[in-house]
N, C-alpha and C. Protein backbone atom coordinates (compact mmCIF):
# COMPACT_ATOMS: atom_id res chain seq x y z
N UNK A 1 0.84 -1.18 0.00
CA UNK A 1 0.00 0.00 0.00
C UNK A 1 0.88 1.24 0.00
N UNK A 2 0.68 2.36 -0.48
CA UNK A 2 1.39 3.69 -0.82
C UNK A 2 1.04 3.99 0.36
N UNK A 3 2.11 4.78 0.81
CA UNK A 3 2.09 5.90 1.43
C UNK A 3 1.60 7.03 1.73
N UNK A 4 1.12 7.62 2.65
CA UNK A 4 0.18 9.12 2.84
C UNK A 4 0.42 9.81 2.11
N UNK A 5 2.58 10.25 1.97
CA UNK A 5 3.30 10.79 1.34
C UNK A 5 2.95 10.82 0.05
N UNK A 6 2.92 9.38 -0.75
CA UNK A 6 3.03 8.94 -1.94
C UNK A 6 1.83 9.63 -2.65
N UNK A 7 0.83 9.30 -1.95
CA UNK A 7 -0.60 9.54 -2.34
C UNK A 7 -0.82 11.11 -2.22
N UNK A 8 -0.53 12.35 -1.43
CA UNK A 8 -0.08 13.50 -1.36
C UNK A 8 0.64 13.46 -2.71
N UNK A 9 1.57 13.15 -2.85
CA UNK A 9 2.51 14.06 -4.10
C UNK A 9 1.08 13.22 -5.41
N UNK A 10 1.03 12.36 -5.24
CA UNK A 10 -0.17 12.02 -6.43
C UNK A 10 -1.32 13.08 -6.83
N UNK A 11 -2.01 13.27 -5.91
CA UNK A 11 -2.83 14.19 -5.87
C UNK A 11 -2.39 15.70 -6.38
N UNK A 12 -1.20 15.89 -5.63
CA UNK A 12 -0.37 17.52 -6.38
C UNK A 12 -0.02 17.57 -7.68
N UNK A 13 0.14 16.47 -8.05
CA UNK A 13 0.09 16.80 -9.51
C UNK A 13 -1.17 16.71 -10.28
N UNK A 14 -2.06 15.25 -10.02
CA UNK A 14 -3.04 15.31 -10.73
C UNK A 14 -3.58 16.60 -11.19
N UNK A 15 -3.60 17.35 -9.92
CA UNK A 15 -4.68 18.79 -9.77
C UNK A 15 -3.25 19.84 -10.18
N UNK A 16 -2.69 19.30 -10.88
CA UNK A 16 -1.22 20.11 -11.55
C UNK A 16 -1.01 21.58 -10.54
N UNK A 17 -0.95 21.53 -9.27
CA UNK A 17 -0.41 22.52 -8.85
C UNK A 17 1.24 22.68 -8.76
N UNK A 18 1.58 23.66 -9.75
CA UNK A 18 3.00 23.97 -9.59
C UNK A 18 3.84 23.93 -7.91
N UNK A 19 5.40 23.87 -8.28
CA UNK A 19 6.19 24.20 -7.22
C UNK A 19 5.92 25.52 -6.96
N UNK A 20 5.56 26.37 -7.65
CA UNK A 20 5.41 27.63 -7.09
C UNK A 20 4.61 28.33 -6.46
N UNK A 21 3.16 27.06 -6.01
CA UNK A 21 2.01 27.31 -5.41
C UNK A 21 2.00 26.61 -4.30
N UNK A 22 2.35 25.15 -4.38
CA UNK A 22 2.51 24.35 -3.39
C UNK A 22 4.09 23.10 -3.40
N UNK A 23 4.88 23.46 -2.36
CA UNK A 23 6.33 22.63 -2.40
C UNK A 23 5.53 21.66 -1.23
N UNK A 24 6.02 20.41 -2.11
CA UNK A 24 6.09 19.07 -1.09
C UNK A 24 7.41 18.22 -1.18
N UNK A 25 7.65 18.53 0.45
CA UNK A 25 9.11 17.24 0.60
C UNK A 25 8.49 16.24 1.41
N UNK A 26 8.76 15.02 0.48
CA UNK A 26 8.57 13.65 1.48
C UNK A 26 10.16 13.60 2.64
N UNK A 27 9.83 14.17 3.89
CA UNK A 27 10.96 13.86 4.66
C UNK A 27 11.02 12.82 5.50
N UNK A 28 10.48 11.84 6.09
CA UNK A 28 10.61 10.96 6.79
C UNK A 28 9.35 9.65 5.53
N UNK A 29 9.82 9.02 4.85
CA UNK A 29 8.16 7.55 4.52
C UNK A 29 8.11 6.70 5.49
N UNK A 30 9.08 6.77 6.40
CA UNK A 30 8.78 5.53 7.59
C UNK A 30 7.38 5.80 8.25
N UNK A 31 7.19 7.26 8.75
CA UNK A 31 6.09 7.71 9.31
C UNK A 31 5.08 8.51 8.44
N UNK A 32 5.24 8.76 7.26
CA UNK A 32 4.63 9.26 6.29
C UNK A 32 4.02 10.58 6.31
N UNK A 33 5.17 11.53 6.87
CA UNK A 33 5.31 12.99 6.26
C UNK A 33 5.79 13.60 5.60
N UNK A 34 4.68 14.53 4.89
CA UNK A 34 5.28 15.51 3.92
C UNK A 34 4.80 17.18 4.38
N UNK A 35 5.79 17.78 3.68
CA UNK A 35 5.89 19.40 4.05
C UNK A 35 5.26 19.93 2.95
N UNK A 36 4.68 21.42 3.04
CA UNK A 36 4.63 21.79 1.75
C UNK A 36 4.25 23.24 2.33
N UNK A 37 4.97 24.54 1.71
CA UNK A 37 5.29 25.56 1.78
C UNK A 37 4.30 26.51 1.25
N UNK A 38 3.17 26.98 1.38
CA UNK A 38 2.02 27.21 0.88
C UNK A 38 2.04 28.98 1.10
N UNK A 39 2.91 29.39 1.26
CA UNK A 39 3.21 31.09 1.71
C UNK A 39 3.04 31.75 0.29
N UNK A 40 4.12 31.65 -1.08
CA UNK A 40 3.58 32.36 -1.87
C UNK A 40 2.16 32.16 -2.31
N UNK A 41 1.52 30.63 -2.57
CA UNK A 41 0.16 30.64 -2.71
C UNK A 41 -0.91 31.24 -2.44
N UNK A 42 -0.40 31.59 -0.76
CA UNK A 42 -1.71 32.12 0.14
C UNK A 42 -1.54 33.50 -0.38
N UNK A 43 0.05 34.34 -0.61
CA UNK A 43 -0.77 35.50 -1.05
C UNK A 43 -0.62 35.89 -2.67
N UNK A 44 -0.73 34.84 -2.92
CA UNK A 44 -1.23 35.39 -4.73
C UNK A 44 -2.61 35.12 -5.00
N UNK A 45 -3.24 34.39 -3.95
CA UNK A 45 -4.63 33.84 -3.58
C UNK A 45 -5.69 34.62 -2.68
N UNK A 46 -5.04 35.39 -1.71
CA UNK A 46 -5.51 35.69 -0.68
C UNK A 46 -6.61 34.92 0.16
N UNK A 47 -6.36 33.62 -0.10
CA UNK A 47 -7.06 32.20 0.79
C UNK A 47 -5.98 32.47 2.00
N UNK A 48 -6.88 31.68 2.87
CA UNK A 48 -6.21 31.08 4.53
C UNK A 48 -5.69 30.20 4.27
N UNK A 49 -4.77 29.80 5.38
CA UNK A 49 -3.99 28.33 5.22
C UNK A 49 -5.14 27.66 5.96
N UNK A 50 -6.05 27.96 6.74
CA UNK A 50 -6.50 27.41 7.18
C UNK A 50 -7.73 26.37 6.29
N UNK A 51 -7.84 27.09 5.33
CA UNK A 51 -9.03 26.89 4.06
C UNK A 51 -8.40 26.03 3.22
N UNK A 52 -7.21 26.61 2.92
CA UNK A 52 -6.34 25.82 1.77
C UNK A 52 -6.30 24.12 1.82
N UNK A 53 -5.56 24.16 3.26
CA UNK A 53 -5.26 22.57 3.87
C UNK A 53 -6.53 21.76 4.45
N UNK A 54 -7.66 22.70 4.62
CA UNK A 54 -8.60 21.34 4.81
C UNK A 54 -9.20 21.05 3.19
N UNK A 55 -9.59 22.15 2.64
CA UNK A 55 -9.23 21.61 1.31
C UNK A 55 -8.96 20.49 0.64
N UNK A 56 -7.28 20.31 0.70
CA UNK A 56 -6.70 19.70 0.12
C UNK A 56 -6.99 18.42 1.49
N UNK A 57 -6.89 17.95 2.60
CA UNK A 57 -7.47 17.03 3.60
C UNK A 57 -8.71 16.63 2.76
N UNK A 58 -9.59 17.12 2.37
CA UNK A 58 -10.71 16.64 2.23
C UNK A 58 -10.86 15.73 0.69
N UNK A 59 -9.85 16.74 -0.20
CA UNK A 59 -9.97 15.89 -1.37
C UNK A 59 -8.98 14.97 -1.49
N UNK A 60 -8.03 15.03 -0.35
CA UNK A 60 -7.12 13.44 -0.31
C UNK A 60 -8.39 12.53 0.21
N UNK A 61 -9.43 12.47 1.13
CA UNK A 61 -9.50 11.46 2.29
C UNK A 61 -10.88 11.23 0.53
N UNK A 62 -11.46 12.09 -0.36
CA UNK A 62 -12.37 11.75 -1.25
C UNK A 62 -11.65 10.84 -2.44
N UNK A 63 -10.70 11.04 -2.73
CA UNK A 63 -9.39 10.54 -3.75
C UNK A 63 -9.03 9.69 -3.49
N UNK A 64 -8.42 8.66 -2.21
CA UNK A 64 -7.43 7.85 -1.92
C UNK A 64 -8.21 7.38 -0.66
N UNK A 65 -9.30 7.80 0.13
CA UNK A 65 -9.68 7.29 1.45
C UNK A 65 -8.92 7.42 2.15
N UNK A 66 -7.89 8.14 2.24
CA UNK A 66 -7.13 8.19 3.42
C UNK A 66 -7.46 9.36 4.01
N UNK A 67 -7.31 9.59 5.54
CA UNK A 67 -7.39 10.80 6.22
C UNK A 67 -5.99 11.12 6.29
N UNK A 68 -5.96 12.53 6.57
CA UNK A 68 -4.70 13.41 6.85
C UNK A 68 -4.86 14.25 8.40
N UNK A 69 -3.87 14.19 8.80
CA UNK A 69 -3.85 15.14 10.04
C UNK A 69 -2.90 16.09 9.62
N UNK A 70 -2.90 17.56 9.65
CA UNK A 70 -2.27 18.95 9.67
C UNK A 70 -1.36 19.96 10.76
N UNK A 71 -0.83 20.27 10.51
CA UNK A 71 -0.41 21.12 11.69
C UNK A 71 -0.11 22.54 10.66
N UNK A 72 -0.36 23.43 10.74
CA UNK A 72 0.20 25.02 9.95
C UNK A 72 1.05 25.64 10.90
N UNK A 73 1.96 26.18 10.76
CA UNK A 73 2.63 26.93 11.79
C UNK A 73 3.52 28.04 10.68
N UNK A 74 4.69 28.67 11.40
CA UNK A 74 5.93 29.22 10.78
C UNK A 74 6.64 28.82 10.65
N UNK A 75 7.00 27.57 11.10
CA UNK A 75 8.42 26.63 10.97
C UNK A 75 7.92 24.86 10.41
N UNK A 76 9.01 24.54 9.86
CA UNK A 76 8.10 23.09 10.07
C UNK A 76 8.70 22.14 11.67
N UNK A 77 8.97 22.72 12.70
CA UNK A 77 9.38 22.31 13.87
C UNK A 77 7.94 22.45 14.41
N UNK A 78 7.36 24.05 14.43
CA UNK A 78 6.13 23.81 14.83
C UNK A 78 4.55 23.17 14.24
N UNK A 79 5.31 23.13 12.89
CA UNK A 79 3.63 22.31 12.11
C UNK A 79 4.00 21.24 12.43
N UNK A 80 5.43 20.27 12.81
CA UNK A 80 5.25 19.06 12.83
C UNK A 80 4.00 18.69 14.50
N UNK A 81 4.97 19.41 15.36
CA UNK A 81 3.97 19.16 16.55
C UNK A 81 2.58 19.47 16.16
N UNK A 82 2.09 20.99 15.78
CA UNK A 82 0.81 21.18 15.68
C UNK A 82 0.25 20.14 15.36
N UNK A 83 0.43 19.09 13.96
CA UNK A 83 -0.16 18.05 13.13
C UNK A 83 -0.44 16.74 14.36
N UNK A 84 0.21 16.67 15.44
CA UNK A 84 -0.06 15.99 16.08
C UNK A 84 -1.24 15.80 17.23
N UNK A 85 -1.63 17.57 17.19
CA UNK A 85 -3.24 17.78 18.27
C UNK A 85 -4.04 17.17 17.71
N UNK A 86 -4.32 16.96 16.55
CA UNK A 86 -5.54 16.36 16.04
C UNK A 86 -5.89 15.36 15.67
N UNK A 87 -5.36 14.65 15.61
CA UNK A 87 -4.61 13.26 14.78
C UNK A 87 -6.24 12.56 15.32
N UNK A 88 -6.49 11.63 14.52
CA UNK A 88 -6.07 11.23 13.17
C UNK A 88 -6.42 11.70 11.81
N UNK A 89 -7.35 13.26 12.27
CA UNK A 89 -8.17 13.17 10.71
C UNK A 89 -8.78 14.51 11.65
N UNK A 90 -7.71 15.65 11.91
CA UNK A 90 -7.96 16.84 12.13
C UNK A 90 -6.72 18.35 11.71
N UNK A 91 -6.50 19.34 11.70
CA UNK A 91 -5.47 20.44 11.52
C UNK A 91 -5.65 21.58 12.92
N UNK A 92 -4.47 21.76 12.93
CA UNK A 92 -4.03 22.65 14.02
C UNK A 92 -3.33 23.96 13.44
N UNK A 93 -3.77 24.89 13.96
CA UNK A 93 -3.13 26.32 13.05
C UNK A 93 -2.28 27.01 14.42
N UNK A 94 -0.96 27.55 14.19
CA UNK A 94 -0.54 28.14 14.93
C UNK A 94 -0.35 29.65 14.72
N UNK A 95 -1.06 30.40 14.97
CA UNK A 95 -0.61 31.50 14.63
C UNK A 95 0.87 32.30 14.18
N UNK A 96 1.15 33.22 13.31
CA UNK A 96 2.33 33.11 12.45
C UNK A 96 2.66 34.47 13.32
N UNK A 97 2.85 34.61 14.92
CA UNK A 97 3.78 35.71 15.58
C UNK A 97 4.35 35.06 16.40
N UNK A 98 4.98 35.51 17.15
CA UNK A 98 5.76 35.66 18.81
C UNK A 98 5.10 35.04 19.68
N UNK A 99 4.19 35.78 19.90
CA UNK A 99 3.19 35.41 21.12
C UNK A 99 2.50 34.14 20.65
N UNK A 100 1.98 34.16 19.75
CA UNK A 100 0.98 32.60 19.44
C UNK A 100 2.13 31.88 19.40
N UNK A 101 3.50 31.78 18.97
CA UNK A 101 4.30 30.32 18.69
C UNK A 101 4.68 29.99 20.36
N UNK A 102 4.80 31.04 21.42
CA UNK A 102 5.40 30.92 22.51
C UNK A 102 4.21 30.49 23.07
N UNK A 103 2.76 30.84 23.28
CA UNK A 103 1.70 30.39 23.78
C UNK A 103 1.80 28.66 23.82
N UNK A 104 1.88 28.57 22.37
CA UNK A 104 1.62 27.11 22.10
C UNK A 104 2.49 26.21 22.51
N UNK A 105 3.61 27.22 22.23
CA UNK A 105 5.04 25.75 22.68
C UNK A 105 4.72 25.73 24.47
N UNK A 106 4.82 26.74 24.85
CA UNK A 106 4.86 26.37 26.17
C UNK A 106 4.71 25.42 27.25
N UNK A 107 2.95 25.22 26.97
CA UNK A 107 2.62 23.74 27.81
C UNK A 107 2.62 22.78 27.33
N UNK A 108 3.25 22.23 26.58
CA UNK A 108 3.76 21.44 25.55
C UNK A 108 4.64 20.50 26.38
N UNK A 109 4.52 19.12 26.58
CA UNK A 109 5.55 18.09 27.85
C UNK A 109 6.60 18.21 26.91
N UNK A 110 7.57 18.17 27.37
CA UNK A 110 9.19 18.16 27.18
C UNK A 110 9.30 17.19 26.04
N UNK A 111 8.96 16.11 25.83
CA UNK A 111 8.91 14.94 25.24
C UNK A 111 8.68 15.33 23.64
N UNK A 112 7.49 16.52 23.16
CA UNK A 112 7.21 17.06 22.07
C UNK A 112 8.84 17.53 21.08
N UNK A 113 9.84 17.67 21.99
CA UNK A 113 10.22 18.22 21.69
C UNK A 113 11.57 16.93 20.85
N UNK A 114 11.59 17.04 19.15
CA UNK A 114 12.59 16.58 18.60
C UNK A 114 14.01 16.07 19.07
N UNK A 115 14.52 15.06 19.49
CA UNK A 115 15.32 14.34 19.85
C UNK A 115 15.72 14.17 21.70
N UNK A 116 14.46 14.40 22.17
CA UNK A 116 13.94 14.08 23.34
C UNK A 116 13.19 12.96 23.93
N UNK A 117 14.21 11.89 23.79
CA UNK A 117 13.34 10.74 24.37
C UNK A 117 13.79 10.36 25.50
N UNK A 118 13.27 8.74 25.78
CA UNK A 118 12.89 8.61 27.56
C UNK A 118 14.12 9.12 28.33
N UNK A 119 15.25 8.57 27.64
CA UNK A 119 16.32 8.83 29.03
C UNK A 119 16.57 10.14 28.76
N UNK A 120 16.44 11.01 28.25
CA UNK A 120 17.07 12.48 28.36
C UNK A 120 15.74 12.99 29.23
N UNK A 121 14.19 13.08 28.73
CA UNK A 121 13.29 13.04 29.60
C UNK A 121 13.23 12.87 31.12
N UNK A 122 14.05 11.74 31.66
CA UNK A 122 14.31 11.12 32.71
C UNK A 122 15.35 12.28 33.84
N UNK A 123 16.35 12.95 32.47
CA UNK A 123 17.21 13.68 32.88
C UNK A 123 16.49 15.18 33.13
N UNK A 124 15.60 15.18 32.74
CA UNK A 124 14.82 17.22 32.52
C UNK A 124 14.02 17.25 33.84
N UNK A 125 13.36 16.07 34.01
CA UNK A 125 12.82 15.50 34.87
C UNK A 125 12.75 15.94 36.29
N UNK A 126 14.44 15.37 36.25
CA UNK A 126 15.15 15.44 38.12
C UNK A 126 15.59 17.07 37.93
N UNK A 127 15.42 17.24 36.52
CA UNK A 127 16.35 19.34 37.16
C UNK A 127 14.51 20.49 36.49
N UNK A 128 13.44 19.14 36.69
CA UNK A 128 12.26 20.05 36.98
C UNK A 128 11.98 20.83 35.87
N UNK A 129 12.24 19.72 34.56
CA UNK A 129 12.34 20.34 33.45
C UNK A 129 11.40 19.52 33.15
N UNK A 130 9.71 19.73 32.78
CA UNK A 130 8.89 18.91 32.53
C UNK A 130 7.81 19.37 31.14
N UNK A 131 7.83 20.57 30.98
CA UNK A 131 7.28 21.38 29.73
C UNK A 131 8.30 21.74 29.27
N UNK A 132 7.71 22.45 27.66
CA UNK A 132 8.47 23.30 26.97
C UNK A 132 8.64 24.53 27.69
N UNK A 133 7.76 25.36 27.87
CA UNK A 133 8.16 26.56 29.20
C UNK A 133 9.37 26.53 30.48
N UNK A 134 9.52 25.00 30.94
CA UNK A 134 10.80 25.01 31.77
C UNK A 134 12.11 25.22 31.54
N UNK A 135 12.12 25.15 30.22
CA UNK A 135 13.12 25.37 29.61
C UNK A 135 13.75 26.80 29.70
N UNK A 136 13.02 27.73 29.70
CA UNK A 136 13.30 29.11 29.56
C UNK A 136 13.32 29.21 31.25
N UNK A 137 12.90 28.62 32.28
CA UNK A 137 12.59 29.22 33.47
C UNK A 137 13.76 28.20 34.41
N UNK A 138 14.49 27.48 33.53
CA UNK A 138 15.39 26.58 34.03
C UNK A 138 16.69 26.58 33.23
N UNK A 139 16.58 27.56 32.40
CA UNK A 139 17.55 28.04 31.38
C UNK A 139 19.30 28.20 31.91
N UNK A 140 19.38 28.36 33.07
CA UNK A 140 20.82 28.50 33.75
C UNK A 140 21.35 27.40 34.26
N UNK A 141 20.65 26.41 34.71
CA UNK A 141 21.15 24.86 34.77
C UNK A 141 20.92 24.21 33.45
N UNK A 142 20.43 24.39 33.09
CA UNK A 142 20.28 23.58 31.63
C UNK A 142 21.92 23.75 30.73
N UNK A 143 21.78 25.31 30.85
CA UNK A 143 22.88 25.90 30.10
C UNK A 143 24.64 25.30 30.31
N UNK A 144 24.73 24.61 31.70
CA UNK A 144 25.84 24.20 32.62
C UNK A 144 25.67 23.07 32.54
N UNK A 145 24.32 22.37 32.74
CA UNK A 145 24.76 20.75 32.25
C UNK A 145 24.73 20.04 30.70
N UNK A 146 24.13 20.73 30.19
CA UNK A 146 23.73 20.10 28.88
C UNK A 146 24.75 20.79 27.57
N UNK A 147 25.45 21.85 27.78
CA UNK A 147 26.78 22.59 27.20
C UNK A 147 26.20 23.90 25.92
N UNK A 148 26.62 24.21 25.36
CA UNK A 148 26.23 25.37 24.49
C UNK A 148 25.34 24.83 22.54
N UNK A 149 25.62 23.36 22.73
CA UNK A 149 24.98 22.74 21.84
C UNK A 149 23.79 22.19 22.24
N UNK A 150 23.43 21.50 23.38
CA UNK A 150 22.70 20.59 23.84
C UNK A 150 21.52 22.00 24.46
N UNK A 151 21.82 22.97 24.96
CA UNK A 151 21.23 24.28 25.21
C UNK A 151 20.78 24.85 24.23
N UNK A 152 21.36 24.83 22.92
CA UNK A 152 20.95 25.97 22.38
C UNK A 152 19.84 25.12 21.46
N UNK A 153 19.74 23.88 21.02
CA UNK A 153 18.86 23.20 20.84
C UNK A 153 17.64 23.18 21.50
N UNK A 154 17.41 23.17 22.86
CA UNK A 154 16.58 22.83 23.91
C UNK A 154 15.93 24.59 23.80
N UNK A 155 16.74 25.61 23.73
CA UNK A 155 16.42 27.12 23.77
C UNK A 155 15.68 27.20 22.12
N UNK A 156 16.58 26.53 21.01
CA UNK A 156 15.37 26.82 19.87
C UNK A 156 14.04 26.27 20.25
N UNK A 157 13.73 25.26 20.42
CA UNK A 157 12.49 24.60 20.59
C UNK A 157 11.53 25.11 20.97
N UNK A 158 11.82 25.49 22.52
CA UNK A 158 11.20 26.64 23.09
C UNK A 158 11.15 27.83 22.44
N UNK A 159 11.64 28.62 21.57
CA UNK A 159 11.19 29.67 21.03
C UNK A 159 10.09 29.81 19.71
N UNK A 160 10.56 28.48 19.21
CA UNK A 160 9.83 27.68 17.99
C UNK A 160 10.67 28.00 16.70
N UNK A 161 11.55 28.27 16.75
CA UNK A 161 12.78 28.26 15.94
C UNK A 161 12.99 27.18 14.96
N UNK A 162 12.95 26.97 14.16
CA UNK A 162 13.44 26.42 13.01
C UNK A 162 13.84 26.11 11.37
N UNK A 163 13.85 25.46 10.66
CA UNK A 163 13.66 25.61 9.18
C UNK A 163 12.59 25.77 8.75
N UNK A 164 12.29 26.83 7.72
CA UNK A 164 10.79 26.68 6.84
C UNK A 164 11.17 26.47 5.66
N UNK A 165 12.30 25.83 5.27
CA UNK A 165 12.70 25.74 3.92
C UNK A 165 12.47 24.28 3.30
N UNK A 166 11.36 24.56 2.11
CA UNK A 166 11.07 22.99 1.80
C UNK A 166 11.26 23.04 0.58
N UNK A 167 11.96 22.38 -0.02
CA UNK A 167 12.07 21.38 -1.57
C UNK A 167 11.55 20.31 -2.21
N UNK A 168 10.78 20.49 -3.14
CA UNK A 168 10.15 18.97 -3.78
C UNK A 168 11.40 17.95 -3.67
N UNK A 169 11.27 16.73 -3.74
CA UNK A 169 12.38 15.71 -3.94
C UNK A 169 12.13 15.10 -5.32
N UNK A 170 13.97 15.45 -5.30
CA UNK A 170 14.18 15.03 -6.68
C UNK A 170 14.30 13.30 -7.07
N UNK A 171 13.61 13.42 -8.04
CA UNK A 171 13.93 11.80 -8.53
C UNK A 171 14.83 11.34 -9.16
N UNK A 172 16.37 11.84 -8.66
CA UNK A 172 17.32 11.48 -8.94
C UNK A 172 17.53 10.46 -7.14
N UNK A 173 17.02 11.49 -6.32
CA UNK A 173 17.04 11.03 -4.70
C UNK A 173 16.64 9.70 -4.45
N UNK A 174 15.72 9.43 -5.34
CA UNK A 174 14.76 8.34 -4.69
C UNK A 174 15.65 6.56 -5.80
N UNK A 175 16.10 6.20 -4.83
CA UNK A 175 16.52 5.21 -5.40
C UNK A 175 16.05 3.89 -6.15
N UNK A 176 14.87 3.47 -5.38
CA UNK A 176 13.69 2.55 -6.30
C UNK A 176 12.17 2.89 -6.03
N UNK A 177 11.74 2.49 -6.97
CA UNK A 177 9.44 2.85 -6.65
C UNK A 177 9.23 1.07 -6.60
N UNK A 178 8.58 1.01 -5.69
CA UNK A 178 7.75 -0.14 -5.65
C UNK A 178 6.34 -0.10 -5.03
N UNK A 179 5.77 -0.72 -4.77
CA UNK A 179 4.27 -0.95 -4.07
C UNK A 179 4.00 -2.11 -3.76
N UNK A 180 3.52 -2.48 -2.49
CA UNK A 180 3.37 -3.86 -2.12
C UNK A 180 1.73 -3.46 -1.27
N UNK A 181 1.30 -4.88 -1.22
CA UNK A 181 0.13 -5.02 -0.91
C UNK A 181 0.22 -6.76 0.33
N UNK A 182 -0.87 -6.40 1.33
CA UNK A 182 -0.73 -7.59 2.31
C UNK A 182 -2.56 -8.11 1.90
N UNK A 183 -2.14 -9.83 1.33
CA UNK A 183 -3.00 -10.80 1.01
C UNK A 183 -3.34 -11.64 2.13
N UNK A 184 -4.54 -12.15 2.14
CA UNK A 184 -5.28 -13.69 2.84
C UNK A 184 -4.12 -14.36 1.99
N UNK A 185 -4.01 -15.68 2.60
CA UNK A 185 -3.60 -16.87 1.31
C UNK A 185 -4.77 -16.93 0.03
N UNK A 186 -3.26 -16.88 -0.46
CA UNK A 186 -3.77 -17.47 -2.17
C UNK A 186 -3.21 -18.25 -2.54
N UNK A 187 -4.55 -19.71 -2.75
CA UNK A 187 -3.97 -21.08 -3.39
C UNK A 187 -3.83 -20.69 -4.84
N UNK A 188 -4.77 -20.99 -5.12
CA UNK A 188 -4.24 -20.55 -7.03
C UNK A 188 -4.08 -19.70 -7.97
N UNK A 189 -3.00 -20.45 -8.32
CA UNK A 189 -2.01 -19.59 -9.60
C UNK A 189 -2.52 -18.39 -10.01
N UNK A 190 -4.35 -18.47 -10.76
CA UNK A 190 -4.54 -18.21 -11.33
C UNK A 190 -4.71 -16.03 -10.97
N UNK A 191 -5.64 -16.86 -9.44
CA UNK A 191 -5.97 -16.00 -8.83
C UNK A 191 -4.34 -15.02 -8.10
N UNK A 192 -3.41 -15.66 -8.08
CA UNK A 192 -2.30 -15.04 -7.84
C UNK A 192 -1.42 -13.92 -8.88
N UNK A 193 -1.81 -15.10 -10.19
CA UNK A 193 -1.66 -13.80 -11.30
C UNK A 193 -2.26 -12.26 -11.56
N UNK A 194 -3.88 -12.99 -11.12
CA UNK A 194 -4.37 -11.90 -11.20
C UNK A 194 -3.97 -10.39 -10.23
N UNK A 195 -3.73 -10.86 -9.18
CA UNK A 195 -3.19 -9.94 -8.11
C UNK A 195 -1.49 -9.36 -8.32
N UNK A 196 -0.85 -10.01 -8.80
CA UNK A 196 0.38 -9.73 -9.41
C UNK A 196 0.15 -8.37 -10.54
N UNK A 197 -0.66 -9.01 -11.50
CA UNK A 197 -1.14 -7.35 -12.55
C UNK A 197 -1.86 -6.89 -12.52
N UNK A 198 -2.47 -6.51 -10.89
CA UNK A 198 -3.04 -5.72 -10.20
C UNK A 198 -1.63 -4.25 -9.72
N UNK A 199 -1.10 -5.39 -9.08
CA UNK A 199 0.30 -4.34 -8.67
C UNK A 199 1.07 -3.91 -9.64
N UNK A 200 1.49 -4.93 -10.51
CA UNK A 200 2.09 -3.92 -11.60
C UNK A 200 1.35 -3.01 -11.97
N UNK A 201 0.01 -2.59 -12.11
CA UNK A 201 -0.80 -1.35 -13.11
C UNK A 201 -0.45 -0.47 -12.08
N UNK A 202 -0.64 -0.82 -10.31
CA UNK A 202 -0.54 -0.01 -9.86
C UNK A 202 0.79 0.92 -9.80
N UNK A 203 2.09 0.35 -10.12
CA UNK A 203 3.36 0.71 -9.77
C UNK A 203 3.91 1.25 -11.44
N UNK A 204 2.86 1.06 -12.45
CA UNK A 204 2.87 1.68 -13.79
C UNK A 204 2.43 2.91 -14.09
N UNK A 205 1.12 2.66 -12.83
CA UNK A 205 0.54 4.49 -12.39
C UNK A 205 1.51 5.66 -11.63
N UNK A 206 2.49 4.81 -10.71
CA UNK A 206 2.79 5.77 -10.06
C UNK A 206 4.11 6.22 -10.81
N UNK A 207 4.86 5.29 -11.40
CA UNK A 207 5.77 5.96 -12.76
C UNK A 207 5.45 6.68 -13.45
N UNK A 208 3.88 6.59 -13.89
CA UNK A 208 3.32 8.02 -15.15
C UNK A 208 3.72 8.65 -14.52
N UNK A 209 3.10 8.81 -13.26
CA UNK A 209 3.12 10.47 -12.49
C UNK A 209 4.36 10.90 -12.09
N UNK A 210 5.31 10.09 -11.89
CA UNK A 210 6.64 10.70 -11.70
C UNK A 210 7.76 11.24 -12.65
N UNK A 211 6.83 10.86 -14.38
CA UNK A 211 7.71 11.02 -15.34
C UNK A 211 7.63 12.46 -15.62
């Protein structure tokens, strides 16, 4: 079965929206996210992001049956979290200032935060570091145990700091296309063939679209 990802970039082209309206990077297919940079769009459009992306949510989940969950923010540090309030088949908008990105990050458990798992957790923990907000209010021990890298990481987060820079991926990147599908048993041949050039049409479709 394709990917959320897969099925996203399918759809962006079908409905031929240029790179210059909407950029999608497949960055992680293990977990099946994609980015997509919708800033010049919104103002050559004067649509909301908020309008735009359920939108496009609605005519993926009509297209492919799949639901999408969203997050909008200014960074993709904070749309990744946002995308996670709603899950499985909702969008989260963060407002695009100061105050709304700091609102939001704030009560946010420590854990939200990108390359924060159990045992470092364990460690924020004992120095009473349990939100994103402790961070800033625990900022002088943090700064002494964790060093000027491990700090200044923990200090972006909390501010909501990060990249908004997204690139389609090139298909020079992508090393093979396949598609697989999970069957009941199948005794015969016949019926096995048939399911065999089932997948090939399908993995013939997704080459058109990538040519």
């Amino acid at each position: 079965m394709r990917s959320v990802a897969e099925r996203l970039r399918q759809h962006l082209h079908l409905h031929r929206l240029s790179d210059a309206m909407l950029l999608l990077s497949v960055e992680d297919e293990l977990t099946r996210q994609a980015y997509m940079n919708i800033t010049a769009f919104l103002a050559s459009t004067g649509r909301t992001a908020a309008d735009v992306v359920s939108e496009l949510r609605a005519a993926v989940k009509s297209e492919t049956g799949l639901t999408v969950s969203a997050g909008i923010g200014p960074t993709k540090l904070v749309a990744k979290i946002a995308a996670d309030i709603n899950k499985p088949n909702g969008q989260c908008e963060v407002p695009d200032d100061r105050d709304g990105v700091m609102a939001f990050m704030r009560p946010l458990p420590i854990r939200k935060i990108y390359g924060v798992g159990r045992v470092t957790e364990r460690w924020l923990d004992a120095l009473e570091v349990r939100t994103v907000g402790d961070i800033w209010d625990k900022r002088g021990t943090l700064a002494l145990v964790y060093g000027p890298n491990g700090f200044n990481h923990l200090l972006g987060a909390y501010l909501g700091i990060g990249s908004s820079h997204v690139e389609p991926g090139r298909r020079e990147d992508r090393k093979s296309v396949g598609c697989e599908e999970t069957f009941a048993t199948i005794f015969r041949y016949t019926d096995l063939e048939a399911q065999l050039q089932a997948i090939a049409n399908n993995l013939a479709g997704d080459l058109e679209v990538r040519a």
